[in-house]
PDB file of N, CA and C in Angstrom:
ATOM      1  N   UNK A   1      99.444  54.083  71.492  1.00  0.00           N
ATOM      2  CA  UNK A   1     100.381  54.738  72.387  1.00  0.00           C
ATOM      3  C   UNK A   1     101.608  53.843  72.539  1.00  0.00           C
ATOM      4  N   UNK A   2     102.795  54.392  72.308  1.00  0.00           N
ATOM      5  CA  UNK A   2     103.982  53.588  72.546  1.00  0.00           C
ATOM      6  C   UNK A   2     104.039  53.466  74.098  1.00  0.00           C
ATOM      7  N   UNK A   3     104.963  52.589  74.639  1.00  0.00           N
ATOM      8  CA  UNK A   3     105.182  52.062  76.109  1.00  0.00           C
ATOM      9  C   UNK A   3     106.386  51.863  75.821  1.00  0.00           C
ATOM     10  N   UNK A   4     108.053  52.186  76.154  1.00  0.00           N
ATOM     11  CA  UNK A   4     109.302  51.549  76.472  1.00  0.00           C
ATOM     12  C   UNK A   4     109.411  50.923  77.884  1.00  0.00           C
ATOM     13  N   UNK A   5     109.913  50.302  77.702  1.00  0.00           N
ATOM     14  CA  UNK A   5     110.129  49.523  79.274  1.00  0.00           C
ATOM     15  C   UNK A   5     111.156  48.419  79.592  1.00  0.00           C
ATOM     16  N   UNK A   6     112.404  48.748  78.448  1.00  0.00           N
ATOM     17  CA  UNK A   6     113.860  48.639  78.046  1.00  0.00           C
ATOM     18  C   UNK A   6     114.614  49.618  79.009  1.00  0.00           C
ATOM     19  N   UNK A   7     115.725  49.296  80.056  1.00  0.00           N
ATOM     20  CA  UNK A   7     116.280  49.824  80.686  1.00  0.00           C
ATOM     21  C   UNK A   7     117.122  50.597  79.833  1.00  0.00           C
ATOM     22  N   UNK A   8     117.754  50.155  78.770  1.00  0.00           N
ATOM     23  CA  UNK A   8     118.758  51.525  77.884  1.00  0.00           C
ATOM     24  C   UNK A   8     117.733  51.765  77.189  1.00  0.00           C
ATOM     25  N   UNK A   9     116.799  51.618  76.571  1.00  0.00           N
ATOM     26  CA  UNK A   9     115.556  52.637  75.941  1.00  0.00           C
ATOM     27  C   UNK A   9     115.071  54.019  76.641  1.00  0.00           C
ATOM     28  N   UNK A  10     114.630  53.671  78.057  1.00  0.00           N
ATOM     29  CA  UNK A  10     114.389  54.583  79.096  1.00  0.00           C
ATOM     30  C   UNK A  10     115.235  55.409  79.738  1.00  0.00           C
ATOM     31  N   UNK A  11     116.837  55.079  79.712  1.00  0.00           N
ATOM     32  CA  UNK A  11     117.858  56.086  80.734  1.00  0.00           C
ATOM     33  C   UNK A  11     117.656  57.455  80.983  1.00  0.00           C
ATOM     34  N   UNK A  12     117.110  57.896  79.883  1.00  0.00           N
ATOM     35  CA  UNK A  12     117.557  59.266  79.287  1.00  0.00           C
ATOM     36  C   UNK A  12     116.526  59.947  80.018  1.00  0.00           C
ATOM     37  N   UNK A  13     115.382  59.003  80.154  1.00  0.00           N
ATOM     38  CA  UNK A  13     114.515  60.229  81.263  1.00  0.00           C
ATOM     39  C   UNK A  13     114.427  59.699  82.686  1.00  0.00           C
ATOM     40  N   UNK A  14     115.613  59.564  83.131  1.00  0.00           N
ATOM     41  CA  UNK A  14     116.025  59.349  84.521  1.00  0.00           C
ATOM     42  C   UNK A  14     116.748  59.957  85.027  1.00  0.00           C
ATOM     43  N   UNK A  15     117.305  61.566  84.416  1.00  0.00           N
ATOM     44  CA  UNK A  15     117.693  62.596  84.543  1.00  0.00           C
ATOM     45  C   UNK A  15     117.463  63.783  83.716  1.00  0.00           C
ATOM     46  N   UNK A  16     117.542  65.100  84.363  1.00  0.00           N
ATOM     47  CA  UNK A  16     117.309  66.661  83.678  1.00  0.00           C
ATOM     48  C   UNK A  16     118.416  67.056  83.920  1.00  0.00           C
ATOM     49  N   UNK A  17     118.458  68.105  83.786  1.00  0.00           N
ATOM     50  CA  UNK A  17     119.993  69.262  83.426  1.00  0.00           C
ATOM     51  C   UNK A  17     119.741  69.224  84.777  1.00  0.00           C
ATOM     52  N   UNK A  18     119.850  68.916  86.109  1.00  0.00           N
ATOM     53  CA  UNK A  18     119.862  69.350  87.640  1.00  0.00           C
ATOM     54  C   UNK A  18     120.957  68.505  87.675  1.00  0.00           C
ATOM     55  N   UNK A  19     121.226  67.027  87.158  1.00  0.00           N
ATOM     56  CA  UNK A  19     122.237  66.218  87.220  1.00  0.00           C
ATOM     57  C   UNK A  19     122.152  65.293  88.236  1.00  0.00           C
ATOM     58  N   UNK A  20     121.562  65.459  88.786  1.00  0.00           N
ATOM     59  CA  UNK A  20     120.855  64.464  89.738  1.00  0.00           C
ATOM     60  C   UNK A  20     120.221  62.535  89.256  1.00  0.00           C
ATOM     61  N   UNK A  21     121.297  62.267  89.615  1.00  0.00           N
ATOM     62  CA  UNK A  21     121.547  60.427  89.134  1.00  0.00           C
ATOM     63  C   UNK A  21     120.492  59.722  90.267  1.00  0.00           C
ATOM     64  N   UNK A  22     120.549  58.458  89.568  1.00  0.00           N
ATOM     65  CA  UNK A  22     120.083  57.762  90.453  1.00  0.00           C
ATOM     66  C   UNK A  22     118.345  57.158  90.114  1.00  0.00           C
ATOM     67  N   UNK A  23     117.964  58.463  89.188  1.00  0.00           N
ATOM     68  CA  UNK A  23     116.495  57.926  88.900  1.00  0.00           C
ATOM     69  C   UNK A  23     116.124  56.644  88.456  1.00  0.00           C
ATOM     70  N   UNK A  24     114.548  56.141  88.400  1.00  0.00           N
ATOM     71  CA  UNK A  24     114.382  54.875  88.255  1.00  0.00           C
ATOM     72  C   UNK A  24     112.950  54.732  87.578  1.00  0.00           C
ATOM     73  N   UNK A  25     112.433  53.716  86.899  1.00  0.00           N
ATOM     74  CA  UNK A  25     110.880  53.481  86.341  1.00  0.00           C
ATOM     75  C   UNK A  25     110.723  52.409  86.025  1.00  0.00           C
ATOM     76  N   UNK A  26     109.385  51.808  86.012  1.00  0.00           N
ATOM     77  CA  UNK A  26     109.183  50.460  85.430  1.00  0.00           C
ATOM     78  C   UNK A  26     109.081  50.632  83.448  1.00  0.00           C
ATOM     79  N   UNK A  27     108.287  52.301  83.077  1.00  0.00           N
ATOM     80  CA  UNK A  27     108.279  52.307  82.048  1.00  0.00           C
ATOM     81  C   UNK A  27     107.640  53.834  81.694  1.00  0.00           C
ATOM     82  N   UNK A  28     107.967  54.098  80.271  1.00  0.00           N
ATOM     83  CA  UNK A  28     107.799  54.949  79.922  1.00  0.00           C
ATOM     84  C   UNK A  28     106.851  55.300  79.032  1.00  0.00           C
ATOM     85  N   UNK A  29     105.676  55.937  79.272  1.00  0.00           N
ATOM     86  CA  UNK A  29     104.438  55.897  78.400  1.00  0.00           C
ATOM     87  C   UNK A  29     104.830  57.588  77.415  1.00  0.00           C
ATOM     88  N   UNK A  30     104.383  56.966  76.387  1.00  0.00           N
ATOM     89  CA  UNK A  30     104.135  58.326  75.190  1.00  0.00           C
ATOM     90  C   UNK A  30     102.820  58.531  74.322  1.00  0.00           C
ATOM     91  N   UNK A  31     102.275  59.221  75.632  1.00  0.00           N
ATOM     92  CA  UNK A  31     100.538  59.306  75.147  1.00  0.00           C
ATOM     93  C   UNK A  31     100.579  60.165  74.056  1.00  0.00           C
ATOM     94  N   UNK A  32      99.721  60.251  73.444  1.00  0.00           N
ATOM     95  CA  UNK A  32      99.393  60.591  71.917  1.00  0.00           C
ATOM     96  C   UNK A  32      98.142  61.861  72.157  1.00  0.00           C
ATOM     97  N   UNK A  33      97.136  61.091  72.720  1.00  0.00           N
ATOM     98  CA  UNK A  33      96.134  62.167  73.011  1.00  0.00           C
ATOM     99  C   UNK A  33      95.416  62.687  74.525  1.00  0.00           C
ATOM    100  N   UNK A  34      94.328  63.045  75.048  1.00  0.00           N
ATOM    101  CA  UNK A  34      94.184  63.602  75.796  1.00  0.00           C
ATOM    102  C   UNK A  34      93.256  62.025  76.737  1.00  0.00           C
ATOM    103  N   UNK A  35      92.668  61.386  76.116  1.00  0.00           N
ATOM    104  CA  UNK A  35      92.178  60.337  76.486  1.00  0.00           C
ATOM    105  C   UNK A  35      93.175  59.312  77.044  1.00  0.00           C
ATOM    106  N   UNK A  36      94.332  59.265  75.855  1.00  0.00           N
ATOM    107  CA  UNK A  36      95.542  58.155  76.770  1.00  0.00           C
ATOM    108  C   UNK A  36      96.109  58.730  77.717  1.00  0.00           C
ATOM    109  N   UNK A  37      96.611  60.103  78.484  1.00  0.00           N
ATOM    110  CA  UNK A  37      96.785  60.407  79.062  1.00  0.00           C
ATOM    111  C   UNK A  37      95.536  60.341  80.588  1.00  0.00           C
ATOM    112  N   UNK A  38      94.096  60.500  80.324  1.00  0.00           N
ATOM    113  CA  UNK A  38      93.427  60.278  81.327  1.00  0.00           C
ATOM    114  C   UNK A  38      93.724  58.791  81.695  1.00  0.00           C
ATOM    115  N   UNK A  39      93.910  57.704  80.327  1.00  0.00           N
ATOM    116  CA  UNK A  39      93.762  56.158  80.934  1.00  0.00           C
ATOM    117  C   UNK A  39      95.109  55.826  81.771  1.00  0.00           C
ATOM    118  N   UNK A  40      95.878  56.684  81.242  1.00  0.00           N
ATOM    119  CA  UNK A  40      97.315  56.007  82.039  1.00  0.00           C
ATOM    120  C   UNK A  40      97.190  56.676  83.625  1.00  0.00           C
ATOM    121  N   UNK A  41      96.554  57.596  84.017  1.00  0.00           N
ATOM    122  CA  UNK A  41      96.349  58.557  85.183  1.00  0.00           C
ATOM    123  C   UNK A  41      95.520  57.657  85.270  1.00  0.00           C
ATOM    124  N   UNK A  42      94.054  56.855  84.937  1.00  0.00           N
ATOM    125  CA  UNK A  42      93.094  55.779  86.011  1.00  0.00           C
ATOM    126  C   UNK A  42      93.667  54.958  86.286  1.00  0.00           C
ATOM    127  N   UNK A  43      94.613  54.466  85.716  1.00  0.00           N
ATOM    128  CA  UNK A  43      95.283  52.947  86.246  1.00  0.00           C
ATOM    129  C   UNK A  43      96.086  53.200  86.771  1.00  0.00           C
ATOM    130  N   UNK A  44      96.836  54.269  86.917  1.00  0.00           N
ATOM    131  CA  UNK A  44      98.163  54.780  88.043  1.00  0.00           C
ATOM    132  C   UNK A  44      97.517  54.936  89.854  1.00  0.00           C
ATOM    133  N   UNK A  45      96.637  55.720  89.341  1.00  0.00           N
ATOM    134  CA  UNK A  45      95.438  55.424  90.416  1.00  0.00           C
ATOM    135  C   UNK A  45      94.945  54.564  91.017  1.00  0.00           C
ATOM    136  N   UNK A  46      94.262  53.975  89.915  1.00  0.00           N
ATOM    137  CA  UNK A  46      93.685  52.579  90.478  1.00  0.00           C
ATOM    138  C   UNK A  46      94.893  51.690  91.284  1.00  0.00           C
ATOM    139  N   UNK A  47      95.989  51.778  91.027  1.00  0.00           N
ATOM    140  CA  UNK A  47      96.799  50.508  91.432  1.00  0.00           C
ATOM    141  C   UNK A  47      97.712  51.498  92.345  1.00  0.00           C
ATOM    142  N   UNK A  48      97.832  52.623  92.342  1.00  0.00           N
ATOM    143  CA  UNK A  48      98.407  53.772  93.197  1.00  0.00           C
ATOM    144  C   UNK A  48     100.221  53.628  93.004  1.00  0.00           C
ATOM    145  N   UNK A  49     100.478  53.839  91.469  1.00  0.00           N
ATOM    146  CA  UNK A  49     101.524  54.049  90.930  1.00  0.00           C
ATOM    147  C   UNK A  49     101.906  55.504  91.213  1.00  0.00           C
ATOM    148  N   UNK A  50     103.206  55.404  91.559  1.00  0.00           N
ATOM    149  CA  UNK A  50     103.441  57.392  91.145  1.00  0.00           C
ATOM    150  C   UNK A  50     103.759  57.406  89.704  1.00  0.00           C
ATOM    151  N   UNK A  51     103.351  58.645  89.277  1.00  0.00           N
ATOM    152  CA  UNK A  51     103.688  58.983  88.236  1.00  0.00           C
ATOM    153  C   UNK A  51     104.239  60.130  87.909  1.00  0.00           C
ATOM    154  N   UNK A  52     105.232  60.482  87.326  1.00  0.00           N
ATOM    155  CA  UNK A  52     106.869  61.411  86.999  1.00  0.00           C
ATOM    156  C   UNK A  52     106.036  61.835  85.653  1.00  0.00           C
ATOM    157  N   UNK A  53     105.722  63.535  85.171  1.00  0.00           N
ATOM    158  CA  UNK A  53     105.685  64.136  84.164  1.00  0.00           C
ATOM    159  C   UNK A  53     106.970  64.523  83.352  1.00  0.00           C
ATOM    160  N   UNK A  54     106.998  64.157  81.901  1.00  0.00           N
ATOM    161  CA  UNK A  54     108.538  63.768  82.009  1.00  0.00           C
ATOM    162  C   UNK A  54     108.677  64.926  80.700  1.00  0.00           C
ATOM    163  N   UNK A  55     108.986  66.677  80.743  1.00  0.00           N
ATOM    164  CA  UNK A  55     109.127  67.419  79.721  1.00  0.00           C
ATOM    165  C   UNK A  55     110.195  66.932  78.973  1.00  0.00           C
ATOM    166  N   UNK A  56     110.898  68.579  78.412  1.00  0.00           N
ATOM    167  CA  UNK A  56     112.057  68.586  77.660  1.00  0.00           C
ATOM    168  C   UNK A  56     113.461  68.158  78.378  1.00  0.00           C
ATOM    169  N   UNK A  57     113.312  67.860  79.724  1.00  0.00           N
ATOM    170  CA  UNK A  57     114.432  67.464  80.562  1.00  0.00           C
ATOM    171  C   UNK A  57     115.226  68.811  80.818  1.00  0.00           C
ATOM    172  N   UNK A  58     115.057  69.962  80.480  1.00  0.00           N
ATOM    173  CA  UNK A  58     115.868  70.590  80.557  1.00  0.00           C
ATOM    174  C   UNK A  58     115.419  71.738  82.315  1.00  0.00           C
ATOM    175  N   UNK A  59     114.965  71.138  82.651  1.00  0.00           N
ATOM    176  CA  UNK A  59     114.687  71.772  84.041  1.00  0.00           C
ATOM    177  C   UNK A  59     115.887  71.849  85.275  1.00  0.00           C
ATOM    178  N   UNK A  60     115.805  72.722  86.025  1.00  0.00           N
ATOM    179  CA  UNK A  60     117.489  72.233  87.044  1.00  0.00           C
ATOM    180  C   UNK A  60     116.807  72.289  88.344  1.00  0.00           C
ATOM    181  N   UNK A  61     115.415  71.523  88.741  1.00  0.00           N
ATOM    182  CA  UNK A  61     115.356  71.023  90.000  1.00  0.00           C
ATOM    183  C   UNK A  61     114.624  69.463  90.167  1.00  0.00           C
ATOM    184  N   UNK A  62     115.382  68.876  89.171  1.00  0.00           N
ATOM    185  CA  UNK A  62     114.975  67.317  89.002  1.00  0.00           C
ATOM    186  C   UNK A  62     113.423  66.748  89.245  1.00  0.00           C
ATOM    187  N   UNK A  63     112.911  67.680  88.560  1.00  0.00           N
ATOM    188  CA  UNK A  63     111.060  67.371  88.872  1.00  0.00           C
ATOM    189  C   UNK A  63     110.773  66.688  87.632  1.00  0.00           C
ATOM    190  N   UNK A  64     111.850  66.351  86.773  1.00  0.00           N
ATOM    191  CA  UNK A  64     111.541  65.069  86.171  1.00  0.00           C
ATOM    192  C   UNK A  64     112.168  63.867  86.506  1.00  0.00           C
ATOM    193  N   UNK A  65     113.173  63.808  87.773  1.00  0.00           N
ATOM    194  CA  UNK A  65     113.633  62.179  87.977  1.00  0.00           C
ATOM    195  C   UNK A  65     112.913  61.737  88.745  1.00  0.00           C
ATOM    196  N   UNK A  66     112.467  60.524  88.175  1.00  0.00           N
ATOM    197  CA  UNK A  66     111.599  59.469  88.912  1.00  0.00           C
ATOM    198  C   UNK A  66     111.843  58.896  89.934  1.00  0.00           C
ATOM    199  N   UNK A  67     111.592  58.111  90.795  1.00  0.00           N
ATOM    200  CA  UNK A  67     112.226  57.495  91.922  1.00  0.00           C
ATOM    201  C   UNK A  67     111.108  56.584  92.009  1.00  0.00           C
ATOM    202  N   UNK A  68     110.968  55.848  90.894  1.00  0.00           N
ATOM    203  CA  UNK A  68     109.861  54.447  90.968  1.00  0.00           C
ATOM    204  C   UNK A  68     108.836  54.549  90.207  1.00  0.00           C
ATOM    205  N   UNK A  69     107.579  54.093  90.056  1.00  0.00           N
ATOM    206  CA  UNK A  69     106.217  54.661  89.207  1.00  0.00           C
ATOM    207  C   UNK A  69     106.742  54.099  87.491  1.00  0.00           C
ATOM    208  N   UNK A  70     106.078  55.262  87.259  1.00  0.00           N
ATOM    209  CA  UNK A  70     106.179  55.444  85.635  1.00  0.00           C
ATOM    210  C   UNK A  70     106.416  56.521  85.065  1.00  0.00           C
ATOM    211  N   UNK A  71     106.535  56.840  83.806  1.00  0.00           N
ATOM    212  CA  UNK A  71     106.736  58.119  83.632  1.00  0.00           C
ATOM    213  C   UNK A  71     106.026  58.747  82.522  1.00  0.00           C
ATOM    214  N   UNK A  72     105.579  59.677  82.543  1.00  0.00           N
ATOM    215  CA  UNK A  72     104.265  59.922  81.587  1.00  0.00           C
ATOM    216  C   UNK A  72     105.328  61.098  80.470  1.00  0.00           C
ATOM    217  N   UNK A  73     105.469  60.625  79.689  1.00  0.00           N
ATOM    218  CA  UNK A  73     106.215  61.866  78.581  1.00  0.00           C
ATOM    219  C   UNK A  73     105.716  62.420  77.815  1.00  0.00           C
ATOM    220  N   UNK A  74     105.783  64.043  77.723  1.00  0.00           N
ATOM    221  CA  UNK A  74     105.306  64.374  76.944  1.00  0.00           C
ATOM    222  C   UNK A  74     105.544  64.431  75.220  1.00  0.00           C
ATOM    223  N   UNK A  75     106.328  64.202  74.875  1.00  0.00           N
ATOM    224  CA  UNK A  75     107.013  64.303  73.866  1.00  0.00           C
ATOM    225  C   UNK A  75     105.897  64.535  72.550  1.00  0.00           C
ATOM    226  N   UNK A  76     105.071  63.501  72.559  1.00  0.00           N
ATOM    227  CA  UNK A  76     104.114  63.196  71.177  1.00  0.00           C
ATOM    228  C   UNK A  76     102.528  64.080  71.666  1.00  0.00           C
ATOM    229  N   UNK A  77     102.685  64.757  72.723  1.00  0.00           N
ATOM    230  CA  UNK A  77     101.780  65.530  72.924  1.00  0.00           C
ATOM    231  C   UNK A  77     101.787  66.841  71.996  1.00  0.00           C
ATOM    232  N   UNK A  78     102.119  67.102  70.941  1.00  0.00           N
ATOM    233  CA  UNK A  78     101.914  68.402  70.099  1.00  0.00           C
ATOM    234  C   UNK A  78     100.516  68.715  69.179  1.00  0.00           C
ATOM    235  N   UNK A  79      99.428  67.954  69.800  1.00  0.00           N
ATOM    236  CA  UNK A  79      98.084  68.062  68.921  1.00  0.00           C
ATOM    237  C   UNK A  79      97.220  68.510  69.896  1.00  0.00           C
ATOM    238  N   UNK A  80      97.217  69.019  71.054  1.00  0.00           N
ATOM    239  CA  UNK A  80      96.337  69.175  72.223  1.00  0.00           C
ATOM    240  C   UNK A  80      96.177  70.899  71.949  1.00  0.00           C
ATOM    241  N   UNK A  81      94.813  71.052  71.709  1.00  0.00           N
ATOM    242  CA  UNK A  81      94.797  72.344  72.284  1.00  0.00           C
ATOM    243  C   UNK A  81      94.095  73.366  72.836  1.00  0.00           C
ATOM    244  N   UNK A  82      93.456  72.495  73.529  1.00  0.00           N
ATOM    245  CA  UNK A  82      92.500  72.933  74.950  1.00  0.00           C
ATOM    246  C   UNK A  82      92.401  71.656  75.526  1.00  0.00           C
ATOM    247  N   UNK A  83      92.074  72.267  76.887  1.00  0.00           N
ATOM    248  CA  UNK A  83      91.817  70.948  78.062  1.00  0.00           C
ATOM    249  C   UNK A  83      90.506  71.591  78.584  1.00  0.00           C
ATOM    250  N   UNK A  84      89.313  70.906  78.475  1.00  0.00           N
ATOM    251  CA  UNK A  84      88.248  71.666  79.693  1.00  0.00           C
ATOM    252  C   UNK A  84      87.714  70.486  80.367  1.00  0.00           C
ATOM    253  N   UNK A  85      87.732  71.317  81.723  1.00  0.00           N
ATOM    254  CA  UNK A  85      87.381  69.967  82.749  1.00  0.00           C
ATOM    255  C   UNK A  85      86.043  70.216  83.192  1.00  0.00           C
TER     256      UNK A  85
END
């Protein structure tokens, strides 16, 4: 699983089309499968990080800018295709 955690690596998902500035993260995870996504959710937990679901950015009520935490992206998620809990 990649991790950025380069302030100009990360900018770009510190805003959506809402335009709303100001967002912030320690880092940006790009889980791969359904397991790295549960591990990055136990340790967000465990240590009681927020965590920002971070789509195509193209949303217009900033429910992807962060305001601290981390940010879980989906980007490399295109192999999932079922979830059963």
């Amino acid at each position: 699983m990649l991790i950025k955690a380069n302030s100009e690596e990360i900018q770009d998902f510190f805003s959506d089309a809402s335009y709303l500035r100001g967002g912030y993260a320690a880092r940006v995870a790009f889980p791969e499968t359904v397991d790295e996504v549960k591990a990055i959710l136990a340790q967000a937990t465990r240590e009681k990080t927020p965590v920002t679901i971070s789509g195509a950015g193209t949303g217009t009520v900033a429910g992807r800018v962060p305001f601290g935490g981390i940010v879980l992206a989906t980007d490399k998620l295109n192999r999932i295709k079922s979830i059963v809990r």
